[in-house]
PDB file of N, CA and C in Angstrom:
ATOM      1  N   UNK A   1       0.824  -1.181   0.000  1.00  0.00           N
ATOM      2  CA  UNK A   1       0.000   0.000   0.000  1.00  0.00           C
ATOM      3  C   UNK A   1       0.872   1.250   0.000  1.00  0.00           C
ATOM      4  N   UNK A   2       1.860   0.931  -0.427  1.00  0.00           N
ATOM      5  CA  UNK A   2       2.890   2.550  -0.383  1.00  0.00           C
ATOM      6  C   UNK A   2       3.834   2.256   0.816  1.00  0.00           C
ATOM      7  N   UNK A   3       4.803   3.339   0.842  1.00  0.00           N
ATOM      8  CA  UNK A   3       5.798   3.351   1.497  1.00  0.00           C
ATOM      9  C   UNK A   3       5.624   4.524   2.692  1.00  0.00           C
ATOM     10  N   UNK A   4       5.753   3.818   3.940  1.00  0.00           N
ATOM     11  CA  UNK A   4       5.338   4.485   5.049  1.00  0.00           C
ATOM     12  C   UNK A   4       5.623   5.877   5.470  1.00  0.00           C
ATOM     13  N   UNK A   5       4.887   6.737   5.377  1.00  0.00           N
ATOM     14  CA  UNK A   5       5.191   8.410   5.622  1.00  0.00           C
ATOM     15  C   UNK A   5       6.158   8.516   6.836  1.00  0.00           C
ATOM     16  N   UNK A   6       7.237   9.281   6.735  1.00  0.00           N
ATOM     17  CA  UNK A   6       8.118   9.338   8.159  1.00  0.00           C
ATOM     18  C   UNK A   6       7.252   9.698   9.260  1.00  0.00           C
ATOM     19  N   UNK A   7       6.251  10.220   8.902  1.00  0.00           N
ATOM     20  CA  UNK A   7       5.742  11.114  10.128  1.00  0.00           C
ATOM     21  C   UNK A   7       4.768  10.047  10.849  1.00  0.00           C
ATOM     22  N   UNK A   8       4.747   8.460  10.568  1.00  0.00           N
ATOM     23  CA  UNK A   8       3.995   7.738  10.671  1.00  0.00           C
ATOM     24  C   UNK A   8       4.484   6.719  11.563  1.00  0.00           C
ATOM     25  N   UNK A   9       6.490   6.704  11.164  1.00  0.00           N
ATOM     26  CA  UNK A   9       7.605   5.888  11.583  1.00  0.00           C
ATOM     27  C   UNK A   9       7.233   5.382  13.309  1.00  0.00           C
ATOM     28  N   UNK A  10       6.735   6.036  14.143  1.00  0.00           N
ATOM     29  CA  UNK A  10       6.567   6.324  15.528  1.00  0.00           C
ATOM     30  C   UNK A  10       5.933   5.399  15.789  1.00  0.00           C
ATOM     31  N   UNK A  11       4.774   5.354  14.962  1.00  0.00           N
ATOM     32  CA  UNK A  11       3.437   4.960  15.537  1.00  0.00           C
ATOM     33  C   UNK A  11       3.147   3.593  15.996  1.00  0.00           C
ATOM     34  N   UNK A  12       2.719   2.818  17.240  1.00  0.00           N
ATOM     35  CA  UNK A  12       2.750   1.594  17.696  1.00  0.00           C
ATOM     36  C   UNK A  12       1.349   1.078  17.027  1.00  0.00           C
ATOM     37  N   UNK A  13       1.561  -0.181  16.454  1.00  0.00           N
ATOM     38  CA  UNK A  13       0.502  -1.025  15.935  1.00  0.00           C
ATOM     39  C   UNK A  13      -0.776  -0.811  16.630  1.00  0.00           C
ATOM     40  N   UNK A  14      -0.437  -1.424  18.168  1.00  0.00           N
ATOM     41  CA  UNK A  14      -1.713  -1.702  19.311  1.00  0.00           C
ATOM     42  C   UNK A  14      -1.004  -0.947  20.420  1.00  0.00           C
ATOM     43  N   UNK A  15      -2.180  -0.124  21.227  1.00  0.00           N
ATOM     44  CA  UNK A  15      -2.004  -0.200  22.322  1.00  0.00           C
ATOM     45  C   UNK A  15      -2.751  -1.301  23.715  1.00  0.00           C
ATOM     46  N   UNK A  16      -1.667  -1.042  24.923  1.00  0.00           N
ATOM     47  CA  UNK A  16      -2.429  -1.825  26.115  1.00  0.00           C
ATOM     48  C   UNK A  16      -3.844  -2.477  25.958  1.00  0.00           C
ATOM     49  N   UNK A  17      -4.582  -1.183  25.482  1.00  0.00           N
ATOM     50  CA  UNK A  17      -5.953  -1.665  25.691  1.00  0.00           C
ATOM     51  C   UNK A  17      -6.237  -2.256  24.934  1.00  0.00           C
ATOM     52  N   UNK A  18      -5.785  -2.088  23.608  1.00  0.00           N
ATOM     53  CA  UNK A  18      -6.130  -3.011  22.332  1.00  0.00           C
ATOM     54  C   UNK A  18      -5.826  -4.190  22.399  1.00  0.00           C
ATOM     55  N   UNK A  19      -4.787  -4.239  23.182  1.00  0.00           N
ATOM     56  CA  UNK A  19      -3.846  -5.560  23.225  1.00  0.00           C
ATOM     57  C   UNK A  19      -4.626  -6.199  24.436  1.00  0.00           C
ATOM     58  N   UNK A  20      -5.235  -5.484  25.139  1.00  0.00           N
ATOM     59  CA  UNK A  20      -6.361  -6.372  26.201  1.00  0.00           C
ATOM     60  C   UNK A  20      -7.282  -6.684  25.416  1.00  0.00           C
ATOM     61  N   UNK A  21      -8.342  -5.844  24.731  1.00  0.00           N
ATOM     62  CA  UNK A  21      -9.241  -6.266  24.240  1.00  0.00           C
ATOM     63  C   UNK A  21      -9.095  -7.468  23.651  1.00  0.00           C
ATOM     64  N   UNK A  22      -8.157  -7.372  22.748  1.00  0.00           N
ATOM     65  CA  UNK A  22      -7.666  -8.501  21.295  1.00  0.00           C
ATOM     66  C   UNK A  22      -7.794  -9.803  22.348  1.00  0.00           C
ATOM     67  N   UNK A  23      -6.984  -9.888  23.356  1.00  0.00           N
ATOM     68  CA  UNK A  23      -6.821 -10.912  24.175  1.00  0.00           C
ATOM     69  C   UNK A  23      -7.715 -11.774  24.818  1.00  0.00           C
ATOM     70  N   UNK A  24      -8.666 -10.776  25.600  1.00  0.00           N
ATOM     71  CA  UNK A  24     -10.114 -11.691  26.109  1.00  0.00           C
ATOM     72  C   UNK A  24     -10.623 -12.002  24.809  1.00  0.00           C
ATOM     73  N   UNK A  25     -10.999 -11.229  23.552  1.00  0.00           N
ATOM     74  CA  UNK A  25     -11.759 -11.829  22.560  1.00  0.00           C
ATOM     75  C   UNK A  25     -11.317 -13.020  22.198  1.00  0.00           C
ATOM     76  N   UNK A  26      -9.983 -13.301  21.746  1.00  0.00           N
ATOM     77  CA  UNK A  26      -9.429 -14.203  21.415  1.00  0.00           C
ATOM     78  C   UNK A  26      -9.609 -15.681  22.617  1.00  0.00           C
ATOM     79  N   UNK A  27      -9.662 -15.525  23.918  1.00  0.00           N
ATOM     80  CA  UNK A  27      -9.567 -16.458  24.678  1.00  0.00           C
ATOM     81  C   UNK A  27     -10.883 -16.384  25.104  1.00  0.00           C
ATOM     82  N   UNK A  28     -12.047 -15.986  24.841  1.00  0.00           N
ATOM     83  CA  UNK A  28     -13.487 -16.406  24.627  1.00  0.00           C
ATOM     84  C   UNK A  28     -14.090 -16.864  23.272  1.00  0.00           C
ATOM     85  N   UNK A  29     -12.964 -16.879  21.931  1.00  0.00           N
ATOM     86  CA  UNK A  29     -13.563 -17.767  20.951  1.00  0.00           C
ATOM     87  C   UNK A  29     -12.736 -19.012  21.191  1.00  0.00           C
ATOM     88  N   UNK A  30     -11.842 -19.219  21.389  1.00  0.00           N
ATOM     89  CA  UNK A  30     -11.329 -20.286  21.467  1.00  0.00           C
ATOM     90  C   UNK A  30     -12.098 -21.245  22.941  1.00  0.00           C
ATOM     91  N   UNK A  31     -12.739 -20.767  23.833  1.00  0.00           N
ATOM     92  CA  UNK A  31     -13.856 -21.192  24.937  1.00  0.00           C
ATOM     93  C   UNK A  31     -14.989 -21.568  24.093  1.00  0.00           C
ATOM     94  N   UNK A  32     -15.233 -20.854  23.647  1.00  0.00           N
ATOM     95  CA  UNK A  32     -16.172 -21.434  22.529  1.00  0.00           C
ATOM     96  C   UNK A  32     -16.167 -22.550  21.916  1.00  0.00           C
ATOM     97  N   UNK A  33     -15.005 -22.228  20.710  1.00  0.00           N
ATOM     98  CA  UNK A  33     -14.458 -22.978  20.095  1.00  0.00           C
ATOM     99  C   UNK A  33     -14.357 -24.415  20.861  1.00  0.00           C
ATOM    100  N   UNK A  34     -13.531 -24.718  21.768  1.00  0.00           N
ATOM    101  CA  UNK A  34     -13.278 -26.064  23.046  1.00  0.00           C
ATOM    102  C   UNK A  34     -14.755 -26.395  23.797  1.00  0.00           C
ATOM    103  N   UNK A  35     -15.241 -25.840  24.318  1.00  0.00           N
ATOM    104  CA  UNK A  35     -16.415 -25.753  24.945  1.00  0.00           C
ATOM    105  C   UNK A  35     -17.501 -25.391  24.454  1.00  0.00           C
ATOM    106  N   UNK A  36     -18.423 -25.513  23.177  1.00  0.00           N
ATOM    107  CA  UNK A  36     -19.559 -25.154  23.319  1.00  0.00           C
ATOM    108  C   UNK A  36     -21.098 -25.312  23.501  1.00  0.00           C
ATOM    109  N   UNK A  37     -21.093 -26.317  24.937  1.00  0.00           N
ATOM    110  CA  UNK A  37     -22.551 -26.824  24.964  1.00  0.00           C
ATOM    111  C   UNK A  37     -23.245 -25.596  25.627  1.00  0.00           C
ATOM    112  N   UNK A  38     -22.674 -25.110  26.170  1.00  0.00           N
ATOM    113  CA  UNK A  38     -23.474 -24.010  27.366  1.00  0.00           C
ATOM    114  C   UNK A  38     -24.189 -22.921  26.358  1.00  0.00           C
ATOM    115  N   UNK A  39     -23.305 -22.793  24.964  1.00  0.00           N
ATOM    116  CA  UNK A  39     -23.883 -21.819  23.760  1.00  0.00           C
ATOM    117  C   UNK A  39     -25.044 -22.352  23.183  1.00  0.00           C
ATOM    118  N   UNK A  40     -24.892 -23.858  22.571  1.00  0.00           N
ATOM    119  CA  UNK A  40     -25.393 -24.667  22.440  1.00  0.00           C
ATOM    120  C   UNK A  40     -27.107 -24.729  23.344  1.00  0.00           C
ATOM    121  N   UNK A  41     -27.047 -24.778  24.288  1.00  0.00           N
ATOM    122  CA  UNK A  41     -28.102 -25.195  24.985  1.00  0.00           C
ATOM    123  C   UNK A  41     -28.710 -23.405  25.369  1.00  0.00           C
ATOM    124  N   UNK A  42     -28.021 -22.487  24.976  1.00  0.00           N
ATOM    125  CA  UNK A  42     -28.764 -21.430  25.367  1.00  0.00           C
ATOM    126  C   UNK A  42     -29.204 -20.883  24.690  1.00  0.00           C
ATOM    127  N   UNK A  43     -28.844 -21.123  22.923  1.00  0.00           N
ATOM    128  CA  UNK A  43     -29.443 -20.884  21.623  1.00  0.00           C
ATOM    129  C   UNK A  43     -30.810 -22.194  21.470  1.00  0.00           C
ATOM    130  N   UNK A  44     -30.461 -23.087  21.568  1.00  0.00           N
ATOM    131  CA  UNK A  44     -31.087 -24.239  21.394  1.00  0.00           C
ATOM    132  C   UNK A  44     -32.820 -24.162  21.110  1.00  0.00           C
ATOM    133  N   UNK A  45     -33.240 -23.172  22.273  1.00  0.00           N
ATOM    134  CA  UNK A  45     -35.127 -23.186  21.874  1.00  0.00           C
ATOM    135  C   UNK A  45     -35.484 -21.969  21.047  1.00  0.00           C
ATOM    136  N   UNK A  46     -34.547 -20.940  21.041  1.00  0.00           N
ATOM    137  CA  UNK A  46     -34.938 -20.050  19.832  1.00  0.00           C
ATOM    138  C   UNK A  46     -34.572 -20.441  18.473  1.00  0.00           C
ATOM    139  N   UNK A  47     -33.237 -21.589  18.254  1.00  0.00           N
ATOM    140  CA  UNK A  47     -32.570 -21.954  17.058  1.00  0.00           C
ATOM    141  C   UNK A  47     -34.337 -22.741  16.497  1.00  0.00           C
ATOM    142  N   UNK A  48     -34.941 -23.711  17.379  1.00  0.00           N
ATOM    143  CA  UNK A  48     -35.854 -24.507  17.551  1.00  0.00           C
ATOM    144  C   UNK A  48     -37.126 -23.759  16.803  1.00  0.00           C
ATOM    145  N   UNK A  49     -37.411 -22.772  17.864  1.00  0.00           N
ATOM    146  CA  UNK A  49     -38.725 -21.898  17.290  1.00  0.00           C
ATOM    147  C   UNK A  49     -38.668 -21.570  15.660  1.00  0.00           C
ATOM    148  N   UNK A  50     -37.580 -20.578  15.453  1.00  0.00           N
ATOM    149  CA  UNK A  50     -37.117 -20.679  14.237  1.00  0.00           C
ATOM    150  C   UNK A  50     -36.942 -21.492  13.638  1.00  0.00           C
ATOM    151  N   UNK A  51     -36.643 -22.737  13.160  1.00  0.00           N
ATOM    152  CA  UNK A  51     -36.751 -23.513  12.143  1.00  0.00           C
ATOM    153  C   UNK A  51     -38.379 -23.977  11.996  1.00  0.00           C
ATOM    154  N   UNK A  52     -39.143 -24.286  13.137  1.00  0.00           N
ATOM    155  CA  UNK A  52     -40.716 -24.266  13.490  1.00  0.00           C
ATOM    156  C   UNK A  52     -41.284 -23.658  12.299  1.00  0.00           C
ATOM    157  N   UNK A  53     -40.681 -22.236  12.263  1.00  0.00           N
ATOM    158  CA  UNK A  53     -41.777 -21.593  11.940  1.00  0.00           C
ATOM    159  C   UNK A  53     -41.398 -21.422  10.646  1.00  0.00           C
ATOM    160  N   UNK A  54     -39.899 -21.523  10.068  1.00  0.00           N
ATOM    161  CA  UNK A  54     -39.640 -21.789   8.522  1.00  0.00           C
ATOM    162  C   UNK A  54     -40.099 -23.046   8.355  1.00  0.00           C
ATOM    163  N   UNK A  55     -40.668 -24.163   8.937  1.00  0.00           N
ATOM    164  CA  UNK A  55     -40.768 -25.098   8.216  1.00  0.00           C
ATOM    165  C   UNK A  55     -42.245 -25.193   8.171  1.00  0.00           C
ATOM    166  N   UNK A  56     -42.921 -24.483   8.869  1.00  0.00           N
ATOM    167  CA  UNK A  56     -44.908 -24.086   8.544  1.00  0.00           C
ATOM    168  C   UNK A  56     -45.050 -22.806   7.315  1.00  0.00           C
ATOM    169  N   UNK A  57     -43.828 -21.850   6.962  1.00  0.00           N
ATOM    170  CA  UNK A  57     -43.638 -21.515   5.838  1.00  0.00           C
ATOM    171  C   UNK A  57     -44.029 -21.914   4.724  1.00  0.00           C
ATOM    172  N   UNK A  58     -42.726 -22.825   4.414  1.00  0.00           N
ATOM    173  CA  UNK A  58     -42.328 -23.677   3.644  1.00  0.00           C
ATOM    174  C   UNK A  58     -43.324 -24.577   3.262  1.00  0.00           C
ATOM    175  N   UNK A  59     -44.347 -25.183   4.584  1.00  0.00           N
ATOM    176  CA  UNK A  59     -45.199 -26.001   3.873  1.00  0.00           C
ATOM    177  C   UNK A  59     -46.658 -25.356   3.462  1.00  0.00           C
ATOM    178  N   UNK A  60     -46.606 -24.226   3.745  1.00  0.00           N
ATOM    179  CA  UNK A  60     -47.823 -23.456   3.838  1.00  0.00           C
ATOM    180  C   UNK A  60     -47.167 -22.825   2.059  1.00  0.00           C
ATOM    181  N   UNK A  61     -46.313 -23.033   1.729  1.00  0.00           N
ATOM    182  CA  UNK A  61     -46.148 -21.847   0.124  1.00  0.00           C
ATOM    183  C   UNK A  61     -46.526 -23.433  -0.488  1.00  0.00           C
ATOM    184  N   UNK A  62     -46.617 -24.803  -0.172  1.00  0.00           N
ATOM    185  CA  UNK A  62     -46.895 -25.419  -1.287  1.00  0.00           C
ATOM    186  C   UNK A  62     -48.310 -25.803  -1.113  1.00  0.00           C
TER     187      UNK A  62
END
């Protein structure tokens, strides 16, 4: 993308906080990722309702 303006030379990628943020996000998808029944079971009756009601849709357009 071009060659970096000197006046730019200084500038740190991330700061602290970024570098916190980045961090819990990262070590709550990977919780996820390893672990996910608790997501699983707390999506589970709305995932449910919803397909319910696409599938009375679906049979109601034929």
């Amino acid at each position: 993308m071009g060659p970096v303006k000197e006046k730019n030379l200084g500038l740190k990628d991330l700061n602290w906080r970024e570098i916190t943020v980045f961090a819990v996000l990262t070590l709550f998808i990977f919780w996820i990722g390893l672990h996910p029944a608790p997501f699983f079971n707390l999506m589970g009756p709305a995932v449910e309702k919803l397909a319910q009601g696409l599938q009375a849709a679906a049979l109601a357009m034929h």
